[in-house]
Protein backbone atom coordinates (compact mmCIF):
# COMPACT_ATOMS: atom_id res chain seq x y z
CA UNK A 1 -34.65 26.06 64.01
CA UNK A 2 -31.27 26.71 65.61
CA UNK A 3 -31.28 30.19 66.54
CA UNK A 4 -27.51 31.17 68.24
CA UNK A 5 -26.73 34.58 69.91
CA UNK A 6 -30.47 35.81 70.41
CA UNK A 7 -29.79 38.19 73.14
CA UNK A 8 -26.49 39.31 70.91
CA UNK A 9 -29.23 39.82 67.95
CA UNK A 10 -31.87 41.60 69.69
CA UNK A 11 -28.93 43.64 71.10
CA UNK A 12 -28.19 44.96 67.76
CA UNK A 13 -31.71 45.38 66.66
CA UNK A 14 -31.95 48.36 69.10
CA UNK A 15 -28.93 49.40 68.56
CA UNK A 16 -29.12 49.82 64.59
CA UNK A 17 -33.12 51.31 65.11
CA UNK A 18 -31.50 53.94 67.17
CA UNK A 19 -28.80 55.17 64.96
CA UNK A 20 -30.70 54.96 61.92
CA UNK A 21 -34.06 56.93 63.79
CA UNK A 22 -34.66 59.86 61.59
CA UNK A 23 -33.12 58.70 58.24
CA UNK A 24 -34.58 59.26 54.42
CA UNK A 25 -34.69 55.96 53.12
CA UNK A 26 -34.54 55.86 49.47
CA UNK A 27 -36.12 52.96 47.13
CA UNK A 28 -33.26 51.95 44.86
CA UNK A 29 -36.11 50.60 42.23
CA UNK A 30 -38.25 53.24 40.98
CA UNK A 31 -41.06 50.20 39.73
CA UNK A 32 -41.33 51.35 36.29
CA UNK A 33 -37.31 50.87 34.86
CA UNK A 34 -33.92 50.54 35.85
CA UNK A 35 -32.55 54.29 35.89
CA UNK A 36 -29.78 54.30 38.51
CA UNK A 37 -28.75 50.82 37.51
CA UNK A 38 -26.44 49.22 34.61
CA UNK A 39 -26.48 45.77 33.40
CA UNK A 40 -23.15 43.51 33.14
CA UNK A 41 -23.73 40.53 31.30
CA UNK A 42 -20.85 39.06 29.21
CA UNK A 43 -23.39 37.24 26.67
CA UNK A 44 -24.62 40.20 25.84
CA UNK A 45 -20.89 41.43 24.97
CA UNK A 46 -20.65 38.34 22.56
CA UNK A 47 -24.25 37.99 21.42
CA UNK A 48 -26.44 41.37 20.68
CA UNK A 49 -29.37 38.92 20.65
CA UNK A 50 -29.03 37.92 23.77
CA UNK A 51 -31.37 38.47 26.04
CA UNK A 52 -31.43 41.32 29.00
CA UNK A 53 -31.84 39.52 32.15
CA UNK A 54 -32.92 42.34 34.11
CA UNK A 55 -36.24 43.46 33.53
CA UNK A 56 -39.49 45.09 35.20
CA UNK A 57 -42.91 43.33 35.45
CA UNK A 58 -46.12 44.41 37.14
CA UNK A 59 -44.05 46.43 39.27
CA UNK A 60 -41.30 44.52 40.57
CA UNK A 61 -37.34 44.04 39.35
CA UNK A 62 -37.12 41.00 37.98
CA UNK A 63 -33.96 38.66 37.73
CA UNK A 64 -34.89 35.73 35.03
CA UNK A 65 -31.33 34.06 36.20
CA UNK A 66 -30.10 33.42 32.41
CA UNK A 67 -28.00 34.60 31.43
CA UNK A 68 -25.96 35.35 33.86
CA UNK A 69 -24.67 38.54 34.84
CA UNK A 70 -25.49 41.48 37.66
CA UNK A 71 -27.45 44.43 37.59
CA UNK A 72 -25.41 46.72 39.57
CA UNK A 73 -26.08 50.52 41.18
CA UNK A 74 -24.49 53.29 39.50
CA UNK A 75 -23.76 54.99 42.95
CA UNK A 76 -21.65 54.21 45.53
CA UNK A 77 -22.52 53.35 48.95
CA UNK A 78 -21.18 53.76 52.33
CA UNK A 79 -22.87 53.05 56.04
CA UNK A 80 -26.81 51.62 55.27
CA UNK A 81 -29.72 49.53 55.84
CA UNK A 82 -30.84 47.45 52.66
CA UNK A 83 -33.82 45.86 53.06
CA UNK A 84 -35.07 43.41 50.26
CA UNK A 85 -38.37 41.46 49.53
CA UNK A 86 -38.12 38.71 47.06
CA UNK A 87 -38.94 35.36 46.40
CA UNK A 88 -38.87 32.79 43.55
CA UNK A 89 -41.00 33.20 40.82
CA UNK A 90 -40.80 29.31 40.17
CA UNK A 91 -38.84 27.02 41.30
CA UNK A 92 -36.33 27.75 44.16
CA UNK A 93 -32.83 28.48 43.09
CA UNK A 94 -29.90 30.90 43.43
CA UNK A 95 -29.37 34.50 43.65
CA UNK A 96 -27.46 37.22 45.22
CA UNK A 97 -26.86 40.67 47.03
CA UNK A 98 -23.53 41.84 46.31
CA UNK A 99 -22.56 44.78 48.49
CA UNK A 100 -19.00 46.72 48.48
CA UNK A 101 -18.64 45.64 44.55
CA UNK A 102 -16.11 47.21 42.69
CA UNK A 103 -14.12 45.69 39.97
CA UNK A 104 -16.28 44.12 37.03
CA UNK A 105 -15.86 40.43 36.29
CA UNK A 106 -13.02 40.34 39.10
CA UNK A 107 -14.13 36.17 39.44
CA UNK A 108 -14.26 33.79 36.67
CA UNK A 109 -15.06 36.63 34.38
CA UNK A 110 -17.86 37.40 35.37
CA UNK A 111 -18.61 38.13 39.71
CA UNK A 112 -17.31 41.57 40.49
CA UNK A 113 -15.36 42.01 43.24
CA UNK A 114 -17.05 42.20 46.31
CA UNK A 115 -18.91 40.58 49.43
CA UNK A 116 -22.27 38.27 48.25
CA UNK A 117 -25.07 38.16 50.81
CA UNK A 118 -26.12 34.81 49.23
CA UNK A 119 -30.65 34.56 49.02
CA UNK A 120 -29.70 30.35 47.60
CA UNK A 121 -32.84 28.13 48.75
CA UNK A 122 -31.90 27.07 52.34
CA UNK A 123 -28.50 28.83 51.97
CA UNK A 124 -30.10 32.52 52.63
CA UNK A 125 -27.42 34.70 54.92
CA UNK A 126 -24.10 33.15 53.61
CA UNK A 127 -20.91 35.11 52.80
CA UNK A 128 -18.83 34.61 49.75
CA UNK A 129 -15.59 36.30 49.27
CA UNK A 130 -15.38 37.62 45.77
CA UNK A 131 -12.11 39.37 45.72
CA UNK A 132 -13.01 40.87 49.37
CA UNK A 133 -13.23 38.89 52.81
CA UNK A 134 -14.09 39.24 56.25
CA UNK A 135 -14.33 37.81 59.47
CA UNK A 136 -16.57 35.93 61.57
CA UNK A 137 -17.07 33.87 64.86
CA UNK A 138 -15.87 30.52 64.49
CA UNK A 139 -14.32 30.96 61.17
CA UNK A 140 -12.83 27.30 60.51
CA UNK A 141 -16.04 25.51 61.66
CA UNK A 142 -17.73 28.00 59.28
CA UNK A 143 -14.91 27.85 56.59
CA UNK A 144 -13.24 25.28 56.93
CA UNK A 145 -9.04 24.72 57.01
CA UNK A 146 -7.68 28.37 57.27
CA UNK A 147 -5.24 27.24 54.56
CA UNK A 148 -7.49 26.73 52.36
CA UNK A 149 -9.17 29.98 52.70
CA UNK A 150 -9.40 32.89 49.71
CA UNK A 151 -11.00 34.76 47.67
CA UNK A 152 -10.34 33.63 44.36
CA UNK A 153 -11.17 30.57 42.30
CA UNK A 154 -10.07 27.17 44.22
CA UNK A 155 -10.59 29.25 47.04
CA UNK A 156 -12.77 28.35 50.04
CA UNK A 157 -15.08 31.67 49.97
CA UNK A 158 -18.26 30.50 51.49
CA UNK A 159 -19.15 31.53 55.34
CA UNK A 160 -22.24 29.34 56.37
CA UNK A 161 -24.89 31.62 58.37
CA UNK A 162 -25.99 30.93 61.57
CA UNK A 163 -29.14 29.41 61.24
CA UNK A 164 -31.19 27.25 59.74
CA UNK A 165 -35.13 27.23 58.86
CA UNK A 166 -35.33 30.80 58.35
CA UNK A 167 -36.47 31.07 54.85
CA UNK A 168 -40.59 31.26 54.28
CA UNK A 169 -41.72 28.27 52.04
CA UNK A 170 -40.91 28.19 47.80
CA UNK A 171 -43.68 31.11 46.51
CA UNK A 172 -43.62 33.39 49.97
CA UNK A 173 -42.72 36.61 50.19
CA UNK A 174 -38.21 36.91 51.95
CA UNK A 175 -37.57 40.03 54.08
CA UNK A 176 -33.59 39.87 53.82
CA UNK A 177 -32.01 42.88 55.88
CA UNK A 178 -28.38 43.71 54.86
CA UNK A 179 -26.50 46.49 57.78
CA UNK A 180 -23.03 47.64 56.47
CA UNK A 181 -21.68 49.80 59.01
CA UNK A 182 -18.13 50.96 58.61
CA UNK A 183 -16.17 47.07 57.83
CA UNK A 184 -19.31 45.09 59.99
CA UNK A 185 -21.96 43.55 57.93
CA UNK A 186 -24.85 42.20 59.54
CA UNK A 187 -27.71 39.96 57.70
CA UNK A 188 -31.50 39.15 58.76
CA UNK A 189 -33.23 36.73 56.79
CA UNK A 190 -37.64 37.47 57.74
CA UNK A 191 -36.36 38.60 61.79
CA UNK A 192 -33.89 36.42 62.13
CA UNK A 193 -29.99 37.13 62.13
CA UNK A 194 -27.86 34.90 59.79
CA UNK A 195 -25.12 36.17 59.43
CA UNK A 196 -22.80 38.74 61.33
CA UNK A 197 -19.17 39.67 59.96
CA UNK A 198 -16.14 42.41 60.53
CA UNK A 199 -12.79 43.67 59.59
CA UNK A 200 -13.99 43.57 55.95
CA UNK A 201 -11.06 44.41 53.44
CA UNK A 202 -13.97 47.40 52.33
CA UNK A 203 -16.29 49.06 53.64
CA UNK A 204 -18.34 50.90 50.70
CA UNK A 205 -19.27 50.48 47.15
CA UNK A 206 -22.06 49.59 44.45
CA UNK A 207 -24.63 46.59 45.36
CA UNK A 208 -25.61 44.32 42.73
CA UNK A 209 -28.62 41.68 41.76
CA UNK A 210 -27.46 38.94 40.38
CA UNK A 211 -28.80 36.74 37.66
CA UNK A 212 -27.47 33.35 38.22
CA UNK A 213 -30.18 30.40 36.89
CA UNK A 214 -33.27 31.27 39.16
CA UNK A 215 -36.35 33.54 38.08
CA UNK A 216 -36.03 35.77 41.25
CA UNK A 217 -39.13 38.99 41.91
CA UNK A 218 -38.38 41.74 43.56
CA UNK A 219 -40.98 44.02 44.93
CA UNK A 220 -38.53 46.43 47.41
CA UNK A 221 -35.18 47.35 47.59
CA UNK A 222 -35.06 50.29 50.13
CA UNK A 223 -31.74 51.77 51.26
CA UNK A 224 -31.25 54.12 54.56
CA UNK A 225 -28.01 55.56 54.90
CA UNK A 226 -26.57 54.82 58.97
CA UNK A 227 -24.26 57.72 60.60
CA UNK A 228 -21.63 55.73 61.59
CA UNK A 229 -21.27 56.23 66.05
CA UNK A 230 -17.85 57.24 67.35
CA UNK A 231 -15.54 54.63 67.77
């Protein structure tokens, strides 16, 4: 496991325990059902039998991946800690964090806009641009050709993470930790960071699940709000 910028990581470890020392954290799942959430799935715009995506079992929020679509907050957020456990249900796959979303089906009618923390098998910690971007270290080896960069379809809108091998086996339990602070977002995927990024285009909005082919579970998604230090 490659593991770049330790000391920079464990710097901001402190740093983020000390500014958040003292904070309510709230769970954004209540286990039971999904008050403070809405669903946006366009299949279920064209077919009322279609099936809700989104649903809770034995406790956790379940994403069944088809069809696609987000389950997205009904608040706002600005300056937090989101920490998520989840895991495949089955086989791995793909899903998603979105955080700062805003418009609704911004990307091929469907993504809204916003940044993706991507949770993809052995892709956990990526960026993609969805009508947003940001910044990173060593953004062409990352990105690839600046001129090809975007955040639209055709686009090049994926940031690789950091690291490698940080993902627990198909079946195990995923800590992902997900720090926006003012236009920085920082990702830890089970300790280690992944993925570190600034000068967003936004720096608040809803976060959404997304449902996008994988059975994902799950079992906490637990927001603390951050007071933003002077600059």
């Amino acid at each position: 496991m490659k593991k770049p910028f330790f000391l920079f990581a464990c710097a901001i470890v402190f740093l983020t325990s000390s500014i958040t020392a003292g904070a309510q954290a709230i769970s954004l799942f209540n286990g039971k059902d999904l008050d403070g959430w809405h669903v946006d799935v366009p299949e279920m715009d064209k077919d009322p039998n279609a099936r809700n995506p989104f649903i809770v079992r034995n406790g956790m929020l379940v994403s069944l991946g088809t069809p696609g679509g987000h389950l997205i907050t009904d608040d706002v957020y600005q300056n937090y800690r989101l920490v998520a456990e989840y895991r495949f249900a089955g086989k791995p796959g793909n899903c998603g964090v979105l955080v700062h979303a805003s418009t609704p089906r911004f990307l091929y009618k469907m993504f809204p806009k916003s940044l993706e923390v991507q949770m993809m098998h052995e892709n956990a910690g990526d960026f993609w641009c969805i009508g947003e971007d940001i910044t990173v270290p060593d953004m062409e080896k990352r990105r690839g050709p600046k001129t090809d960069w975007g955040t639209t379809e055709g686009k090049k809108r994926r940031i690789k993470n950091l690291t490698d091998g940080s993902e627990h086996k198909p079946g195990e339990w995923n800590t992902m930790v997900i720090e926006c602070v003012g236009r920085e977002i920082k990702v830890w995927v089970n300790g280690d960071l992944v993925n570190y990024g600034y000068d967003c285009t936004t720096d608040k909005g809803q976060i959404a699940i997304q449902a996008e082919g994988s059975e994902v579970e799950f079992r906490k998604l637990e927001l603390t709000p951050i007071t933003k230090l002077s600059d």
